[in-house]
PDB file of N, CA and C in Angstrom:
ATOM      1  N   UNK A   1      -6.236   6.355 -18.368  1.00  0.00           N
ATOM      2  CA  UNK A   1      -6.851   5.972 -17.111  1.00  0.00           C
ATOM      3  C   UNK A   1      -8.072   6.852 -16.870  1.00  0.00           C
ATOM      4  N   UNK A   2      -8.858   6.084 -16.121  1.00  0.00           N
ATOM      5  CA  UNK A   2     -10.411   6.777 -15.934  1.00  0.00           C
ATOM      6  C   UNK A   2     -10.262   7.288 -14.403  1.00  0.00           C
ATOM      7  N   UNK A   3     -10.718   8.908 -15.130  1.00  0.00           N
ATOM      8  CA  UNK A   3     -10.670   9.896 -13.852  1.00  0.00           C
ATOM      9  C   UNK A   3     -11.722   9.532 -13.304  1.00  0.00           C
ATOM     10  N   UNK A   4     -11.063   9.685 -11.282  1.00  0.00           N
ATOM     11  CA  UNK A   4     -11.699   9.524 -10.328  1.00  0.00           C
ATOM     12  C   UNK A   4     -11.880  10.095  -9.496  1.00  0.00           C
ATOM     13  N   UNK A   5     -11.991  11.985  -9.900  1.00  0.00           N
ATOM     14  CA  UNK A   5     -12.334  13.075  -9.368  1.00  0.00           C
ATOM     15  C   UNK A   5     -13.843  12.920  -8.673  1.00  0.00           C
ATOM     16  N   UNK A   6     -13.704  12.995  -7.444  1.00  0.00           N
ATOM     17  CA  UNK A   6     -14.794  13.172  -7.322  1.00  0.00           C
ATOM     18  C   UNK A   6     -15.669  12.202  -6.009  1.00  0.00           C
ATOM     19  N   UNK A   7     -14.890  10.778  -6.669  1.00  0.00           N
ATOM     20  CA  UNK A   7     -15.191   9.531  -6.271  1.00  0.00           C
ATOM     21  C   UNK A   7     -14.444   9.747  -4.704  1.00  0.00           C
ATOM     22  N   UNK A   8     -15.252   9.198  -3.557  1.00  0.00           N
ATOM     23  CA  UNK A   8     -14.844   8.780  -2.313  1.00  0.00           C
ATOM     24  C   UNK A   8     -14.637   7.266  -1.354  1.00  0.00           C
ATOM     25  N   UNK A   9     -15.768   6.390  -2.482  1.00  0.00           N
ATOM     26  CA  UNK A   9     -15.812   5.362  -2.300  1.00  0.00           C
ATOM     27  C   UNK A   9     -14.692   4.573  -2.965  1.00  0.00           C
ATOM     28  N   UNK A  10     -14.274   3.366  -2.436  1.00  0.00           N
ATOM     29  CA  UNK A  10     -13.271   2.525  -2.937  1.00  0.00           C
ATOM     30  C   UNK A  10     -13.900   1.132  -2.674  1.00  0.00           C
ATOM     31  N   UNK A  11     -13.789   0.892  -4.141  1.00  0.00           N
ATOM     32  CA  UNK A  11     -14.485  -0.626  -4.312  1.00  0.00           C
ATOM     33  C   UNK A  11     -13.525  -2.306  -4.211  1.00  0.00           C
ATOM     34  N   UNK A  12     -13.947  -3.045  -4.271  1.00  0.00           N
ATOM     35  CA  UNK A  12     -12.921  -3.806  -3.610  1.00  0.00           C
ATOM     36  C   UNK A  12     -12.278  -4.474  -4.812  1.00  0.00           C
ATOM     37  N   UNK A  13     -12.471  -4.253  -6.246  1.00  0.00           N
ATOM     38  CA  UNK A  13     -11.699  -4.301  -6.962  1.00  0.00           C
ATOM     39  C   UNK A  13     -10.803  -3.463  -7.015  1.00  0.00           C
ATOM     40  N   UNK A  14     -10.676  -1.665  -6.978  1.00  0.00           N
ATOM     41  CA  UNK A  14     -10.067  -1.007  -6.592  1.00  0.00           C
ATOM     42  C   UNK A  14      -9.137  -1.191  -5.409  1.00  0.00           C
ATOM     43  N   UNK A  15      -9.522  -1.971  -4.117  1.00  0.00           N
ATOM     44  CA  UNK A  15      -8.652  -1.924  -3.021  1.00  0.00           C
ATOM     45  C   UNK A  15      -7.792  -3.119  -3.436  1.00  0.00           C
ATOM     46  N   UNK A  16      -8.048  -4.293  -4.248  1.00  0.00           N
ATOM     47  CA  UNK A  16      -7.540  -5.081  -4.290  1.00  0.00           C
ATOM     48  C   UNK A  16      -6.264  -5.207  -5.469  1.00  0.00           C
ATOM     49  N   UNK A  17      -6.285  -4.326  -6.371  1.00  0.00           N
ATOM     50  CA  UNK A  17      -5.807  -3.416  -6.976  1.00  0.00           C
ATOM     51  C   UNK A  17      -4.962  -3.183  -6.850  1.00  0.00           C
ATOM     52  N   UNK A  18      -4.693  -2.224  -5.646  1.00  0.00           N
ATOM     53  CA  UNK A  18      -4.009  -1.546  -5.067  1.00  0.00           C
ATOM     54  C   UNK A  18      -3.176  -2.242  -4.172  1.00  0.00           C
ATOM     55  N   UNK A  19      -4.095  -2.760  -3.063  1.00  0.00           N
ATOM     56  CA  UNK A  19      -3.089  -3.980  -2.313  1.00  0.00           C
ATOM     57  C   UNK A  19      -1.920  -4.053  -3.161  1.00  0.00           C
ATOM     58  N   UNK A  20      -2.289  -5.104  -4.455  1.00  0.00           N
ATOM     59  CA  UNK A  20      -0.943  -5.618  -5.025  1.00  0.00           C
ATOM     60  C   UNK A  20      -0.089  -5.175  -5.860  1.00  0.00           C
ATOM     61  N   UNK A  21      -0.601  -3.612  -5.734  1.00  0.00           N
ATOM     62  CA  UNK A  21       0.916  -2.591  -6.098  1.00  0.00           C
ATOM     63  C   UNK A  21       1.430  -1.736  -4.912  1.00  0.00           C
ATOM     64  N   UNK A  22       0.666  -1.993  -4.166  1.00  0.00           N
ATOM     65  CA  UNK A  22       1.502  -1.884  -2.798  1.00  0.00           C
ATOM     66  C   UNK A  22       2.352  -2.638  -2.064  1.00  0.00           C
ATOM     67  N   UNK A  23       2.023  -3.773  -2.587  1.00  0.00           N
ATOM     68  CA  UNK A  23       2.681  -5.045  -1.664  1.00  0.00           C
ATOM     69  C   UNK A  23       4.542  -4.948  -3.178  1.00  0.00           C
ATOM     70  N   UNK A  24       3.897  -5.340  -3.926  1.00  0.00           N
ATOM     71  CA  UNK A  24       5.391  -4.482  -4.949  1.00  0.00           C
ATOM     72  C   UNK A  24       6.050  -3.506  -4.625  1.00  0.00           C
ATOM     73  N   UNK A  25       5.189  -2.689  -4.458  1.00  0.00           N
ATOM     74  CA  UNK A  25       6.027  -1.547  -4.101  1.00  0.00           C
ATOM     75  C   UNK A  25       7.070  -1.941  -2.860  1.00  0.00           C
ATOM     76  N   UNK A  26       6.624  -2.437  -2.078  1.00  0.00           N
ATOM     77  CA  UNK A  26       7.147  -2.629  -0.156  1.00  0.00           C
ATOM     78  C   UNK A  26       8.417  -3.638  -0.082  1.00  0.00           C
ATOM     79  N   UNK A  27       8.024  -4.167  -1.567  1.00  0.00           N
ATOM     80  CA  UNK A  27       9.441  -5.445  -1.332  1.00  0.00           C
ATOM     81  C   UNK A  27      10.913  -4.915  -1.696  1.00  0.00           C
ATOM     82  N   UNK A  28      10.258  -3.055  -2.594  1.00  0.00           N
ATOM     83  CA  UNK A  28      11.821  -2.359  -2.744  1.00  0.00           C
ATOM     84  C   UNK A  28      11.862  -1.155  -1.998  1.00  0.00           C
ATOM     85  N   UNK A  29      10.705  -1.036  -0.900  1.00  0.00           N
ATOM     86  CA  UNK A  29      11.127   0.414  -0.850  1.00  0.00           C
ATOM     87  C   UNK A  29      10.715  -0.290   1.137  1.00  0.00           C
ATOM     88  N   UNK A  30      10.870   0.859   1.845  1.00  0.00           N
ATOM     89  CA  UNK A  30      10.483   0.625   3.232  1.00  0.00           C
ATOM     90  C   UNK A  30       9.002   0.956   3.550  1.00  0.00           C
ATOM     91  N   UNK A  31       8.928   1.949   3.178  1.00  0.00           N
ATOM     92  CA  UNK A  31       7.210   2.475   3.261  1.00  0.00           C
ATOM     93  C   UNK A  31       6.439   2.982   2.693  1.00  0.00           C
ATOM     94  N   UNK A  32       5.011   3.602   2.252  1.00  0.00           N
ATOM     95  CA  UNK A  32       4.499   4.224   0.907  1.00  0.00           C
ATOM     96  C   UNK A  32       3.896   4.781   1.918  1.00  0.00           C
ATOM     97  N   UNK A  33       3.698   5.777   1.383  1.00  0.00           N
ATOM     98  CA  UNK A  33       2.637   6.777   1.972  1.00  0.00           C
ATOM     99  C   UNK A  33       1.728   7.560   0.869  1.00  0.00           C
ATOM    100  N   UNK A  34       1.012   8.462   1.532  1.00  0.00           N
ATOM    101  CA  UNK A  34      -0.635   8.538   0.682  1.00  0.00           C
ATOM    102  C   UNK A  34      -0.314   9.007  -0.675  1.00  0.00           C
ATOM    103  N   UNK A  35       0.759   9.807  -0.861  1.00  0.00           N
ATOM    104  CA  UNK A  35       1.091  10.168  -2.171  1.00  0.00           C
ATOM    105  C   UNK A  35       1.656   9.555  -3.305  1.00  0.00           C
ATOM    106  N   UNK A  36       2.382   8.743  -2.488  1.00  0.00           N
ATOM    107  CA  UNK A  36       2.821   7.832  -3.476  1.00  0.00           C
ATOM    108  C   UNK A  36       2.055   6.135  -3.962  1.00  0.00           C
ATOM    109  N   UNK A  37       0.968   6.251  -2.913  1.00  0.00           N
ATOM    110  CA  UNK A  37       0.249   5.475  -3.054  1.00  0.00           C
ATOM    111  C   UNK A  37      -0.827   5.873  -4.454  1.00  0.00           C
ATOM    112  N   UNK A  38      -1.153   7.149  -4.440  1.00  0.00           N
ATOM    113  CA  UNK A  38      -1.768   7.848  -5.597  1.00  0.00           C
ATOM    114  C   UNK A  38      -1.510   7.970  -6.901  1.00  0.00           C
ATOM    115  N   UNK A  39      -0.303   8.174  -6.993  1.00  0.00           N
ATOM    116  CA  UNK A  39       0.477   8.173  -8.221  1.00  0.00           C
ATOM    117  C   UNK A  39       0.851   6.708  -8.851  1.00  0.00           C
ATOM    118  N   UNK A  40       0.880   5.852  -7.916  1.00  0.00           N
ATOM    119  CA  UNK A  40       0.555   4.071  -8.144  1.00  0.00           C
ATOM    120  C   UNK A  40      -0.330   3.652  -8.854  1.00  0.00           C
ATOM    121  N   UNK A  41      -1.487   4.119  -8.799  1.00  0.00           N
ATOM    122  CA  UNK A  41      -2.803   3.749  -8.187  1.00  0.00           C
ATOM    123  C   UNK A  41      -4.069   4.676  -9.475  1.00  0.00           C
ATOM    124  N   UNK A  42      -3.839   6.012  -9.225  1.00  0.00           N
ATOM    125  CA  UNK A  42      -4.666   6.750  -9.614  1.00  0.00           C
ATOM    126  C   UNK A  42      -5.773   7.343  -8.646  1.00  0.00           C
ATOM    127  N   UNK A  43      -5.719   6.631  -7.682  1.00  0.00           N
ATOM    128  CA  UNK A  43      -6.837   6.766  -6.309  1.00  0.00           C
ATOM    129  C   UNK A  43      -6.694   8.220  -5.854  1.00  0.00           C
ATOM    130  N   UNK A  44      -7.173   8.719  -5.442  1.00  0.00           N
ATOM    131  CA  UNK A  44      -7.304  10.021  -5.222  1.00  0.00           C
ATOM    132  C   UNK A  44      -7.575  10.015  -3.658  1.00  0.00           C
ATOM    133  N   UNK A  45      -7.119  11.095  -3.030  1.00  0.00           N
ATOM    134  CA  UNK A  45      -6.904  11.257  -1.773  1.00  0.00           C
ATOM    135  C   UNK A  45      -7.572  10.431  -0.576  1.00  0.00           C
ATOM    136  N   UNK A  46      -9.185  10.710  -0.733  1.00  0.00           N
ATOM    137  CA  UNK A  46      -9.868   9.876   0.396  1.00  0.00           C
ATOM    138  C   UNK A  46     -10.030   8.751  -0.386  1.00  0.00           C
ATOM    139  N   UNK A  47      -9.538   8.145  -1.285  1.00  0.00           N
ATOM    140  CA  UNK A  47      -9.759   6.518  -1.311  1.00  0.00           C
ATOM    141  C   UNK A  47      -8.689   6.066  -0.635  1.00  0.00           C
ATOM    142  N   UNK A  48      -7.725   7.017  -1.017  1.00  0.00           N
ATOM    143  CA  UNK A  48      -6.331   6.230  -0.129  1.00  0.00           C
ATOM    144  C   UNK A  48      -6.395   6.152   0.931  1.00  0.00           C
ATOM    145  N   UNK A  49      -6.486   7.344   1.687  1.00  0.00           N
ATOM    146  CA  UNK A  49      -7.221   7.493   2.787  1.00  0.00           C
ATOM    147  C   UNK A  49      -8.072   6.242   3.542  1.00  0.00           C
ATOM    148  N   UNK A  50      -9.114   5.763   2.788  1.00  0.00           N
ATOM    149  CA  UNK A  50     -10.051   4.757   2.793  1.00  0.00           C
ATOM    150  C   UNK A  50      -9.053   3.380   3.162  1.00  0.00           C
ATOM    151  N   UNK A  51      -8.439   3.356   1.958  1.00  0.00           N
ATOM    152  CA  UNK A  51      -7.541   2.358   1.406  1.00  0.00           C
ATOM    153  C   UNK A  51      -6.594   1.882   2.338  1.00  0.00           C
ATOM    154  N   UNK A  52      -6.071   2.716   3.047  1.00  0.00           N
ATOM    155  CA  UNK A  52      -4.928   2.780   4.229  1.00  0.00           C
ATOM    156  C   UNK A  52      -5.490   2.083   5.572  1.00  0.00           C
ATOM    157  N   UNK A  53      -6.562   3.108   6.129  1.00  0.00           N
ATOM    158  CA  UNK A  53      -7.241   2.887   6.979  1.00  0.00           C
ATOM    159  C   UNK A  53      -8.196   1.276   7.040  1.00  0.00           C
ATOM    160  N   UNK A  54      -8.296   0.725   5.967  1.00  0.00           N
ATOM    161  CA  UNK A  54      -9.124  -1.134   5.538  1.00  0.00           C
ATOM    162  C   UNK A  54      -7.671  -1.584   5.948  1.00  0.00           C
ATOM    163  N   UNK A  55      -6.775  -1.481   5.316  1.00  0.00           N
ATOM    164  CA  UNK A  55      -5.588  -2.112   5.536  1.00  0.00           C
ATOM    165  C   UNK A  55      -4.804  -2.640   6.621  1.00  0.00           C
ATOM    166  N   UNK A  56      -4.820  -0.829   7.511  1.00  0.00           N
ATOM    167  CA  UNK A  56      -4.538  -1.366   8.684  1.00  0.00           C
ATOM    168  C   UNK A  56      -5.268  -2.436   9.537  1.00  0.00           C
ATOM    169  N   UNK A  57      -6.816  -1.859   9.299  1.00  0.00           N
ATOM    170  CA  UNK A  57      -7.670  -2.569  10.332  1.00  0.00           C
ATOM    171  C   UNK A  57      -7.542  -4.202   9.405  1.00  0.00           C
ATOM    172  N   UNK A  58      -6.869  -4.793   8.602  1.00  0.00           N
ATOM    173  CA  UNK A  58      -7.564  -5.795   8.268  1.00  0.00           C
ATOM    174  C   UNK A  58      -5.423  -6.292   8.722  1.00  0.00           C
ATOM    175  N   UNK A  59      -4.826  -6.007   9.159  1.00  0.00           N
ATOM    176  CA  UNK A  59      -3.340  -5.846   9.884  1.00  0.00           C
ATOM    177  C   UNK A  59      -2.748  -6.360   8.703  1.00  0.00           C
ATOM    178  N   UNK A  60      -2.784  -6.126   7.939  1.00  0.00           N
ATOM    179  CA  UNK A  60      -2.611  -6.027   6.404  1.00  0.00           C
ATOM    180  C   UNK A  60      -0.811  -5.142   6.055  1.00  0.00           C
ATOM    181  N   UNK A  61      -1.159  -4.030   6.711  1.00  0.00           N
ATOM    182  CA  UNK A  61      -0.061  -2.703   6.621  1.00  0.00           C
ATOM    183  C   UNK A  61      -0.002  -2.658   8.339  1.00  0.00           C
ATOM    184  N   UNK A  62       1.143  -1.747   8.440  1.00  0.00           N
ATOM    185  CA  UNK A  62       1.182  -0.995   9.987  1.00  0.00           C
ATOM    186  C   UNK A  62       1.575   0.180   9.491  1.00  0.00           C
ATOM    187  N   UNK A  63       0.808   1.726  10.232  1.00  0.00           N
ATOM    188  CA  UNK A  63       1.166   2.947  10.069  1.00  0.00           C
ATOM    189  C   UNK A  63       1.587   3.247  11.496  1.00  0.00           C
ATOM    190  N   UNK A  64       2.831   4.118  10.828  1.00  0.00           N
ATOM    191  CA  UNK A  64       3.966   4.607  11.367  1.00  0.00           C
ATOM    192  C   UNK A  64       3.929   6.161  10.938  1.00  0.00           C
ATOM    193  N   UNK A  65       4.057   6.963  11.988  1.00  0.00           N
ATOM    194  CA  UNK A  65       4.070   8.720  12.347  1.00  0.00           C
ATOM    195  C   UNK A  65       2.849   9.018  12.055  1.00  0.00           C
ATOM    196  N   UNK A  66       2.458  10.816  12.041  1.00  0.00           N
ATOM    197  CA  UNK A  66       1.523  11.142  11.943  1.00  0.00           C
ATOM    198  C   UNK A  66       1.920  12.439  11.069  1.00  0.00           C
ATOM    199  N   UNK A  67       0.457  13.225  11.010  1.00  0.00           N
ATOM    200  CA  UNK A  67       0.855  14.154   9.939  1.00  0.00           C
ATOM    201  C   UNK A  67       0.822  13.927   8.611  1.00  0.00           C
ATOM    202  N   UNK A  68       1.560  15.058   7.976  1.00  0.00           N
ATOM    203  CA  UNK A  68       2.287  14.963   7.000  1.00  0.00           C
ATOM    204  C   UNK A  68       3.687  13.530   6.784  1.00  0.00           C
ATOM    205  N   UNK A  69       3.747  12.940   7.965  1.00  0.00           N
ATOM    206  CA  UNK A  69       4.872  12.148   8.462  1.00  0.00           C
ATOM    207  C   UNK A  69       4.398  10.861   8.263  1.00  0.00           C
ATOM    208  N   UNK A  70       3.326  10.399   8.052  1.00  0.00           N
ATOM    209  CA  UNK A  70       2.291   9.238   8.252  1.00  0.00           C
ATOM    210  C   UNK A  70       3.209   8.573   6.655  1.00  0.00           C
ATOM    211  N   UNK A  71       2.829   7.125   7.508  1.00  0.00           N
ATOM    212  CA  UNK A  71       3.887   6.152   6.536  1.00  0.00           C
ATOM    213  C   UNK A  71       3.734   5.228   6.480  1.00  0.00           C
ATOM    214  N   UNK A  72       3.282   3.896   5.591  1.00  0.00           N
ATOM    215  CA  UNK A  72       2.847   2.615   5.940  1.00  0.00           C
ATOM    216  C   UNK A  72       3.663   1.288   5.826  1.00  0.00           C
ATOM    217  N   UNK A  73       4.082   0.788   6.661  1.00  0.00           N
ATOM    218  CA  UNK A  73       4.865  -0.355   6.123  1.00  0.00           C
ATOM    219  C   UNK A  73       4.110  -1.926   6.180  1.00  0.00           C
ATOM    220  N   UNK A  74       4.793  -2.738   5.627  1.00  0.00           N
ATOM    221  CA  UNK A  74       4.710  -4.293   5.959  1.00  0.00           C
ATOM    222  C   UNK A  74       4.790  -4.391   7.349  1.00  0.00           C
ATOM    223  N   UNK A  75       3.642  -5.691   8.127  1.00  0.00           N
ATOM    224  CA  UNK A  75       3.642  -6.027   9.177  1.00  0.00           C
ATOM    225  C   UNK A  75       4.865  -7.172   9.364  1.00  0.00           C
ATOM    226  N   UNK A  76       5.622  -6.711  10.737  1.00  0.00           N
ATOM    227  CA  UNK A  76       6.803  -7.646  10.481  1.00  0.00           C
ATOM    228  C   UNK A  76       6.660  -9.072  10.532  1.00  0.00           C
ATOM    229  N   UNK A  77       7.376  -9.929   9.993  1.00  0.00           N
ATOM    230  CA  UNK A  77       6.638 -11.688   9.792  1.00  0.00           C
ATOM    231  C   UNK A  77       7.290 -12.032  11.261  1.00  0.00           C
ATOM    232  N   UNK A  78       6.725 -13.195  11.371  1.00  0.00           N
ATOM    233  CA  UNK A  78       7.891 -13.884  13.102  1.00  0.00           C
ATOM    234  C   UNK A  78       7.547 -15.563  12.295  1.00  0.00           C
TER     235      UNK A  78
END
């Protein structure tokens, strides 16, 4: 995998990417958060960061706690 030290920007092949090992991830687990979103991914801190923050605003994900506590889940269906 191609290191992305460095990189802050997240491109939308990258976010899109990601989306759909996040959305995998969510159908076995309850929530991902930034670290484990990384180790998914390869994305490095402020893309996730980035990555999280598009997500929510696009109501994509919902984040839950703060902190170190910060946690993202699936928006619930109705």
């Amino acid at each position: 995998m191609q290191s992305r030290i460095g990189r802050t920007a997240i491109t939308e092949e990258d976010y899109d990417r990601a989306f759909k090992l996040v959305a995998t991830y969510l159908k076995e687990a309850p929530s991902i958060k930034n670290q484990i979103l990384r180790e998914l991914t390869g994305l490095n801190y402020d893309q996730a960061i980035k990555f999280f923050a598009r997500a929510v605003r696009a109501r994509a994900l919902n984040k839950r706690g703060r902190g170190s506590g910060t946690h993202y889940v699936a928006p619930a269906r109705t």
